[in-house]
N, C-alpha and C. Protein backbone atom coordinates (compact mmCIF):
# COMPACT_ATOMS: atom_id res chain seq x y z
N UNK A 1 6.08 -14.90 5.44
CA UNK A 1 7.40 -15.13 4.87
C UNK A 1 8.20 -13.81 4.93
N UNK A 2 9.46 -13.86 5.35
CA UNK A 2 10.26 -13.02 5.65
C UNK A 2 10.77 -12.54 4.19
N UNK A 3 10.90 -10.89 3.63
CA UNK A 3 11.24 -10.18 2.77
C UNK A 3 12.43 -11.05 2.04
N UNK A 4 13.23 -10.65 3.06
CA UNK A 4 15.08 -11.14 2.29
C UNK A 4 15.32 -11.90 4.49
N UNK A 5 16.64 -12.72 3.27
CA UNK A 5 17.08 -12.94 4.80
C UNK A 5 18.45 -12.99 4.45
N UNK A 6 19.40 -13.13 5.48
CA UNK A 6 20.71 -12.53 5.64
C UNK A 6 21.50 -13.86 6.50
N UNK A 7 22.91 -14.14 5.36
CA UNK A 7 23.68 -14.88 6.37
C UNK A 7 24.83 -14.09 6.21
N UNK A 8 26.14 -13.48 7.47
CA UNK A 8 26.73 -12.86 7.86
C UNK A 8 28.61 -13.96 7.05
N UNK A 9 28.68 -13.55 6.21
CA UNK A 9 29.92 -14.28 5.11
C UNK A 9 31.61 -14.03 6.62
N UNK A 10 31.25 -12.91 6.93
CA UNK A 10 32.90 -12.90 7.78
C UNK A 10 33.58 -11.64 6.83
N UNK A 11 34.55 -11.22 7.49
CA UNK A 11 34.94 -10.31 6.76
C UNK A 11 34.21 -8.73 6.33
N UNK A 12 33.40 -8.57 7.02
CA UNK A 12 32.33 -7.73 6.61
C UNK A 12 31.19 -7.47 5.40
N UNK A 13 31.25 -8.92 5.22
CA UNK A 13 30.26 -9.23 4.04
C UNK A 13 29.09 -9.94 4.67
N UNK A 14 28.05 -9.81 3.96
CA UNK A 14 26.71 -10.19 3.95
C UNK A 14 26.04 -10.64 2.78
N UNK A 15 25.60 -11.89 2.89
CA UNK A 15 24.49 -12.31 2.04
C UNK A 15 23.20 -12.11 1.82
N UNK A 16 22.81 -11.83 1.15
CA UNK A 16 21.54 -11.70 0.92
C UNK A 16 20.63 -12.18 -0.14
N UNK A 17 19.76 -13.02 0.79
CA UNK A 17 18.60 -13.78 -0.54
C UNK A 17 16.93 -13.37 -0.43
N UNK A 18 16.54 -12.59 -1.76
CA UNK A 18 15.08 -12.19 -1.91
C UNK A 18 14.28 -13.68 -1.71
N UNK A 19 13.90 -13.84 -0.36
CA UNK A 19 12.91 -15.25 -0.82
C UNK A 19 11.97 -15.16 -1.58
N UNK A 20 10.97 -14.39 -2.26
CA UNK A 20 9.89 -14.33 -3.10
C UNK A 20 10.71 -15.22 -4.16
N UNK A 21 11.90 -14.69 -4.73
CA UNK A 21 12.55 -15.16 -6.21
C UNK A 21 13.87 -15.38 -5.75
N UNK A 22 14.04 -16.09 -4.90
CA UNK A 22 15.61 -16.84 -4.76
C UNK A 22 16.93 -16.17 -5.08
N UNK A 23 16.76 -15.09 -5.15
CA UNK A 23 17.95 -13.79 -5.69
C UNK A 23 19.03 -13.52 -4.62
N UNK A 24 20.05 -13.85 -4.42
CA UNK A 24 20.99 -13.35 -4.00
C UNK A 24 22.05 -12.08 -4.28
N UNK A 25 22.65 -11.60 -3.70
CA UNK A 25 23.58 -10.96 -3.84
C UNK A 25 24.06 -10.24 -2.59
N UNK A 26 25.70 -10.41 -2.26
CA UNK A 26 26.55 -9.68 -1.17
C UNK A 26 26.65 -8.60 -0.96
N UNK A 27 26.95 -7.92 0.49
CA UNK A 27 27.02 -6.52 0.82
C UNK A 27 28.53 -6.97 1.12
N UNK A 28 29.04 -5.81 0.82
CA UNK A 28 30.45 -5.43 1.45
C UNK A 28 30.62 -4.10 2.07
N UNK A 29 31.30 -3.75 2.93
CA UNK A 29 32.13 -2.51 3.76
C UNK A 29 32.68 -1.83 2.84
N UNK A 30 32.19 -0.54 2.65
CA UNK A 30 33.05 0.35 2.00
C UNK A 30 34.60 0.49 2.64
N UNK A 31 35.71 0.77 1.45
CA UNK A 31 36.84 1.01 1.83
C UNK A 31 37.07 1.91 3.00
N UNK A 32 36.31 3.21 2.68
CA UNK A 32 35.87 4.45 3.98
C UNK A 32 35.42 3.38 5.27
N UNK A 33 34.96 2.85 5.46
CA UNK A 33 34.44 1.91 6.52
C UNK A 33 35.08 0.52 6.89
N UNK A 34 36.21 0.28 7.06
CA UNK A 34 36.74 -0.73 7.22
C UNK A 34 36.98 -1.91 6.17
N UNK A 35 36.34 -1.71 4.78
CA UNK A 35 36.07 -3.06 4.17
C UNK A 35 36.64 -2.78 3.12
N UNK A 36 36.37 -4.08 2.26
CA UNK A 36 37.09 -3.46 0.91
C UNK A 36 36.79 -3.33 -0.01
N UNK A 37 35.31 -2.61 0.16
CA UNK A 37 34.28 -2.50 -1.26
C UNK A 37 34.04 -2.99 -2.34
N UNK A 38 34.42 -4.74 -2.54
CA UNK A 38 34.78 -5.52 -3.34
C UNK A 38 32.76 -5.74 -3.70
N UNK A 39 31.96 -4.95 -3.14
CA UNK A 39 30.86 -4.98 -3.73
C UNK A 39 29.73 -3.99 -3.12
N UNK A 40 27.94 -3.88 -3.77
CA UNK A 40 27.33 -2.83 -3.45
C UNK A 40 27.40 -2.69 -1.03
N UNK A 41 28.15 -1.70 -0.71
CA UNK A 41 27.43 -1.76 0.60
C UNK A 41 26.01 -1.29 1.06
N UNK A 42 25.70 -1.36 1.98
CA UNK A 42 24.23 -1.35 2.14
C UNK A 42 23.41 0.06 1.57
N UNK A 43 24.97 1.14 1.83
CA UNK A 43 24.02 2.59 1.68
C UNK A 43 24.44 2.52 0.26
N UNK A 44 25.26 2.08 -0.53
CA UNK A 44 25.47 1.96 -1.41
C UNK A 44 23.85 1.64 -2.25
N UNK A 45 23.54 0.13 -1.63
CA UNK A 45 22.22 -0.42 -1.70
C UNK A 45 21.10 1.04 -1.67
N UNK A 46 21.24 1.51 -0.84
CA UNK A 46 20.13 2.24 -0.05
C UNK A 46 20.05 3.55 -1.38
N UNK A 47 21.04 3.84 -1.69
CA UNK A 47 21.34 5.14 -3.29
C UNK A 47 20.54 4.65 -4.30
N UNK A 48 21.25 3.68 -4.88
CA UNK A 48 20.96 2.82 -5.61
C UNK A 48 19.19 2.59 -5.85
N UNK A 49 18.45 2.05 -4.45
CA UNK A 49 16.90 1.64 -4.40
C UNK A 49 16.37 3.12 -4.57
N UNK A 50 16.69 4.01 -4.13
CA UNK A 50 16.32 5.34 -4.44
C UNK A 50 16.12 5.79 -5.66
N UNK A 51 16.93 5.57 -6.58
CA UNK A 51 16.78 5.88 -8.32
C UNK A 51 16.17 5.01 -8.99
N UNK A 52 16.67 3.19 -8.26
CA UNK A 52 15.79 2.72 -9.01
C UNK A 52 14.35 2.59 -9.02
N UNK A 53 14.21 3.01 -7.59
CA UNK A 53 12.59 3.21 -7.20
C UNK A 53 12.18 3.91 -8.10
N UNK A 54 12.55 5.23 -8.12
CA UNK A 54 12.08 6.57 -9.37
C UNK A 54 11.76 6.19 -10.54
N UNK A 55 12.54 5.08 -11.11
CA UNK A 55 12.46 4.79 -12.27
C UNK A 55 11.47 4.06 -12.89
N UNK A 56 11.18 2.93 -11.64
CA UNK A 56 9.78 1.92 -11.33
C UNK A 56 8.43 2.51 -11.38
N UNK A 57 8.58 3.47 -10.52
CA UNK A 57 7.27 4.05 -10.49
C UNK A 57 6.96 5.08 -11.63
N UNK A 58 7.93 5.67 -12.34
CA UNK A 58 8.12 6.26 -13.77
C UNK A 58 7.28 4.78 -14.74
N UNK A 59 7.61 3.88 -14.83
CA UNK A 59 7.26 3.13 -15.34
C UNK A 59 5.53 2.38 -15.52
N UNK A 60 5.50 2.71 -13.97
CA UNK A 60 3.82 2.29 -13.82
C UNK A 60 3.33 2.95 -14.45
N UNK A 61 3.83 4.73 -13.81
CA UNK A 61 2.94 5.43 -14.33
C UNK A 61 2.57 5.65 -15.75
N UNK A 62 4.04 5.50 -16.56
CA UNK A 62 3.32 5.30 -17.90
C UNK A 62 2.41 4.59 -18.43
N UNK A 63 2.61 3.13 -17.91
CA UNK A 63 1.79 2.08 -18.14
C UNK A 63 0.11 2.40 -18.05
N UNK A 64 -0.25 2.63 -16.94
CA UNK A 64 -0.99 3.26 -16.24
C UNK A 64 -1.84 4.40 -17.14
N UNK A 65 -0.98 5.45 -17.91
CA UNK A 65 -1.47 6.57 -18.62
C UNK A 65 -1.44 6.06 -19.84
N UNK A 66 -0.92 4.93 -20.17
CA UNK A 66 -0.62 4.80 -21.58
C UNK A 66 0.32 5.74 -22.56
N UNK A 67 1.63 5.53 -21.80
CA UNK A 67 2.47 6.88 -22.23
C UNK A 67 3.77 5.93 -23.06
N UNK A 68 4.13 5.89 -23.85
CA UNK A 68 5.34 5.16 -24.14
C UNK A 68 6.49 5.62 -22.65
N UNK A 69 7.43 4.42 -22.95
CA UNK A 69 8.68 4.60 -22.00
C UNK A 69 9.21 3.49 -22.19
N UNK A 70 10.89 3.63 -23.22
CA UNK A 70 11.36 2.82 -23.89
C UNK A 70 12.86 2.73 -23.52
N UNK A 71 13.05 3.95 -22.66
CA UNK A 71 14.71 4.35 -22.77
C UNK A 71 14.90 5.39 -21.50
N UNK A 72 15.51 4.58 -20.20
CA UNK A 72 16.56 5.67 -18.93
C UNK A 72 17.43 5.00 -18.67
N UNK A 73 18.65 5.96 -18.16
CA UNK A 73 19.62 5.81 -18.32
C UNK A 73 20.35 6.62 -16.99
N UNK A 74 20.97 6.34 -15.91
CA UNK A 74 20.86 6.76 -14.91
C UNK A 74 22.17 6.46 -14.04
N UNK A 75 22.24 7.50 -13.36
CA UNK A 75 23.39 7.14 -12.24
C UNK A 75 23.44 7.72 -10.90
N UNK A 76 23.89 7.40 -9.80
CA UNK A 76 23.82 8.18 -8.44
C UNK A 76 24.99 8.72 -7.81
N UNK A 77 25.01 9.70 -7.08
CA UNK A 77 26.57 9.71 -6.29
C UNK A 77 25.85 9.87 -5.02
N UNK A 78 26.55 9.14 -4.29
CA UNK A 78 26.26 8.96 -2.61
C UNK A 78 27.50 10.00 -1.93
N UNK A 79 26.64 11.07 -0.80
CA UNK A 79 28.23 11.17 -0.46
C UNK A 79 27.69 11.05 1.11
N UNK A 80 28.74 10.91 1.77
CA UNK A 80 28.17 10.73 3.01
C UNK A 80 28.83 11.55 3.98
N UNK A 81 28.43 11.45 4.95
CA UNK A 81 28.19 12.59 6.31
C UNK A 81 28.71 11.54 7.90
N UNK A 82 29.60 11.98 8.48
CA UNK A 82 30.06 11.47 9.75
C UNK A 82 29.04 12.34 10.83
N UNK A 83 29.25 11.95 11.59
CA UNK A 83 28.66 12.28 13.32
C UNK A 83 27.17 12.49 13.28
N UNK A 84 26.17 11.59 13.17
CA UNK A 84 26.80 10.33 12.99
C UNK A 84 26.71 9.90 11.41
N UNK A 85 27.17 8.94 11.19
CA UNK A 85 28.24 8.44 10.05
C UNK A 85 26.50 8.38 9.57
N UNK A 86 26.20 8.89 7.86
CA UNK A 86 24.67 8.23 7.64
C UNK A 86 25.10 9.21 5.70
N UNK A 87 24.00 8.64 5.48
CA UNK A 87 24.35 9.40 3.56
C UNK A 87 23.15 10.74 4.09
N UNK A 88 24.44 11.71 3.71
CA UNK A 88 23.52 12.94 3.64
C UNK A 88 23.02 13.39 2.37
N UNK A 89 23.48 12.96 1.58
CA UNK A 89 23.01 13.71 -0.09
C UNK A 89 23.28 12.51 -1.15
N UNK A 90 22.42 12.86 -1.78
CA UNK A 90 22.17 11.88 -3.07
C UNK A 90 22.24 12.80 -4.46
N UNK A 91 22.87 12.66 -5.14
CA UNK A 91 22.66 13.05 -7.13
C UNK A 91 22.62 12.41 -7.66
N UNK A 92 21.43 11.92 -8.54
CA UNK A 92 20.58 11.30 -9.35
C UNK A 92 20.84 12.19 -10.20
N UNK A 93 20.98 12.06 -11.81
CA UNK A 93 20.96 12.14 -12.85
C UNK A 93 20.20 10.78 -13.91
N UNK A 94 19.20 11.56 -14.45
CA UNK A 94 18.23 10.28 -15.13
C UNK A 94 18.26 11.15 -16.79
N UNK A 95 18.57 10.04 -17.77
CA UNK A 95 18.46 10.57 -18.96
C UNK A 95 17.35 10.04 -19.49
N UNK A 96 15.94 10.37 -19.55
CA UNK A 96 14.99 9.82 -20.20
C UNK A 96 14.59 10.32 -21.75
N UNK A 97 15.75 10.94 -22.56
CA UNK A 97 15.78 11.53 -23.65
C UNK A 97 14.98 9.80 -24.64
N UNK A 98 14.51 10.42 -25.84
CA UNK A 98 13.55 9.43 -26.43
C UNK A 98 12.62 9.01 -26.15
N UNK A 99 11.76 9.42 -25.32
CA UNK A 99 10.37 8.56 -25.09
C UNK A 99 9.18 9.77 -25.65
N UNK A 100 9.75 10.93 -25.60
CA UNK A 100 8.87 11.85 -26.66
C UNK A 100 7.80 12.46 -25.86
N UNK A 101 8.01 13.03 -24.38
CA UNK A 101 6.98 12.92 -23.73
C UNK A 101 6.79 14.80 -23.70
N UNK A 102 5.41 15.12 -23.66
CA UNK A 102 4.92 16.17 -24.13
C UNK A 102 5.83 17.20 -22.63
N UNK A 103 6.10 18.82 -22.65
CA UNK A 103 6.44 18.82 -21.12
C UNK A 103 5.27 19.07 -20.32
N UNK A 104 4.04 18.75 -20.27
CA UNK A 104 2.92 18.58 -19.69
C UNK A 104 3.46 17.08 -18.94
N UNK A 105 3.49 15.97 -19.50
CA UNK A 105 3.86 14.55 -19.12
C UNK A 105 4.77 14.25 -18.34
N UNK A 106 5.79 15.39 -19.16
CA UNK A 106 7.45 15.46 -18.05
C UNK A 106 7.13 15.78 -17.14
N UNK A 107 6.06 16.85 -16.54
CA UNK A 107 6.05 17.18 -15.05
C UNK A 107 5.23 16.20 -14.44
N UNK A 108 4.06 15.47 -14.89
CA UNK A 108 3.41 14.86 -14.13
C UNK A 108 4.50 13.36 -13.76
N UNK A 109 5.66 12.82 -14.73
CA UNK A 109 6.56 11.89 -14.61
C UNK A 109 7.27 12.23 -13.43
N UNK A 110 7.90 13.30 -13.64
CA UNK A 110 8.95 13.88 -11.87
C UNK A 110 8.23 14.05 -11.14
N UNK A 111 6.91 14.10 -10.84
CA UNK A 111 6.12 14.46 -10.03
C UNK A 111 5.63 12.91 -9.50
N UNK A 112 5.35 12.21 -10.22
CA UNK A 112 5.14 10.73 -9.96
C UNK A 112 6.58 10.06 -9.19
N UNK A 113 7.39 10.19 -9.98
CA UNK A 113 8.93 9.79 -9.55
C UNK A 113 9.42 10.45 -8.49
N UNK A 114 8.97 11.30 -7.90
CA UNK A 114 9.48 11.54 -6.49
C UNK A 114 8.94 11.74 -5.44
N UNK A 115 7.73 10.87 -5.40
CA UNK A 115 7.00 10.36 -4.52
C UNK A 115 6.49 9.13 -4.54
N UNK A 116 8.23 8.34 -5.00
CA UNK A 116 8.48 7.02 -4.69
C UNK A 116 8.53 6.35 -3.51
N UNK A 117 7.82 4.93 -2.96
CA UNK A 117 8.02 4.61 -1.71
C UNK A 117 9.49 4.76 -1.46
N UNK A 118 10.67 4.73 -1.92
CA UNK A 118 12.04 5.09 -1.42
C UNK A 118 12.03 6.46 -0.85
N UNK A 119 11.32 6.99 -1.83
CA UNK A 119 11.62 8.43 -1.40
C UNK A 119 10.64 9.15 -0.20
N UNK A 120 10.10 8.29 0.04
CA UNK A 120 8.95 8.41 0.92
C UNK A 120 9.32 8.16 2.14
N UNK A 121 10.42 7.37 2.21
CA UNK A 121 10.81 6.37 3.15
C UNK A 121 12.03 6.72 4.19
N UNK A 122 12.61 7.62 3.28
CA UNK A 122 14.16 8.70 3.85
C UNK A 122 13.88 9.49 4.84
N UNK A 123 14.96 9.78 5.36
CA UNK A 123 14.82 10.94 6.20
C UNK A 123 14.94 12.22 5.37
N UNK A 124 14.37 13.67 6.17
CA UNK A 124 13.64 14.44 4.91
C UNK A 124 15.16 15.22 5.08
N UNK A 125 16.01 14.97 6.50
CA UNK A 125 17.25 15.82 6.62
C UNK A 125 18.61 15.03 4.90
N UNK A 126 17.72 14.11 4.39
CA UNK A 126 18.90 13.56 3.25
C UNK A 126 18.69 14.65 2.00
N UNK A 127 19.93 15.50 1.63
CA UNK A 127 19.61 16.02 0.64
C UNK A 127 19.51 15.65 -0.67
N UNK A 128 18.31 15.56 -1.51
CA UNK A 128 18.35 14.68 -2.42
C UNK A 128 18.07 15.98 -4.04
N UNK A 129 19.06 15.69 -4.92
CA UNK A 129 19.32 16.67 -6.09
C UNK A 129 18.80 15.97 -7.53
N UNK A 130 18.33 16.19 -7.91
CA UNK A 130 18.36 15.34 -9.33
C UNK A 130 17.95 16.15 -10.69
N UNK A 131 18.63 15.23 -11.76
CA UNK A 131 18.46 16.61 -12.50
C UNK A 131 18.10 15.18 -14.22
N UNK A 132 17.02 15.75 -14.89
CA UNK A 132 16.00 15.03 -15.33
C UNK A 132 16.46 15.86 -16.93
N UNK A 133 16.96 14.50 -17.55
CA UNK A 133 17.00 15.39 -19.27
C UNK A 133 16.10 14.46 -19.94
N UNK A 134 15.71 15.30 -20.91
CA UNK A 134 14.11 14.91 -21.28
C UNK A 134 14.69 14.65 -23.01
């Protein structure tokens, strides 16, 4: 069974449905790119799976250690790079303030969290910044 599959809307939109769980949701063209960003575009998508990856695997790992993890809070800025056109840099900002974690824990957490399959998965030329309040 195929991951997601894709029907092409017109206009520079795209559908997209997770077959595992029937989930949809549209890509649109950034304004910068012909479209009219009336929703996430793909690299948009692609920022986005990057933090939330971090956050996922933050999560196992607590599970995993038996660590509380009750509260993140997070955002990205994509900026992107022409010739050729691709996202060169990412800033991630993650507020994981409240979960009380010793800074022994905090390092083994960023250390877990950024050797997320997203992050695994990039090219190593994407500069990626993030900055972790505890």
């Amino acid at each position: 069974m195929a991951t997601a599959t894709l029907n092409y809307l017109g206009d520079l939109k795209c559908e997209l449905k997770h077959e595992q769980s029937g989930t949809t949701m549209v890509t649109s063209a950034p304004v910068d790119n012909n479209g009219d960003g009336s929703s996430f575009s793909p690299t948009d998508m692609l920022a986005s799976a990057y933090m939330s990856c971090m956050v996922t695997i933050i999560g196992i790992y607590c599970d995993q250690n038996k660590l509380p993890f009750s509260r993140c809070v997070g955002s990205v800025n994509k900026i992107m790079e022409s010739g050729p056109r691709r996202v060169a840099q990412l800033d991630i900002e993650l507020d994981l303030e409240g979960n009380n974690w010793t800074s022994e824990q905090q390092a083994r957490i960023i250390k877990a969290a950024e050797a997320c399959p997203v992050a695994k998965s990039v090219s190593d030329a994407m500069i990626i910044n993030i900055n972790y309040r505890f």
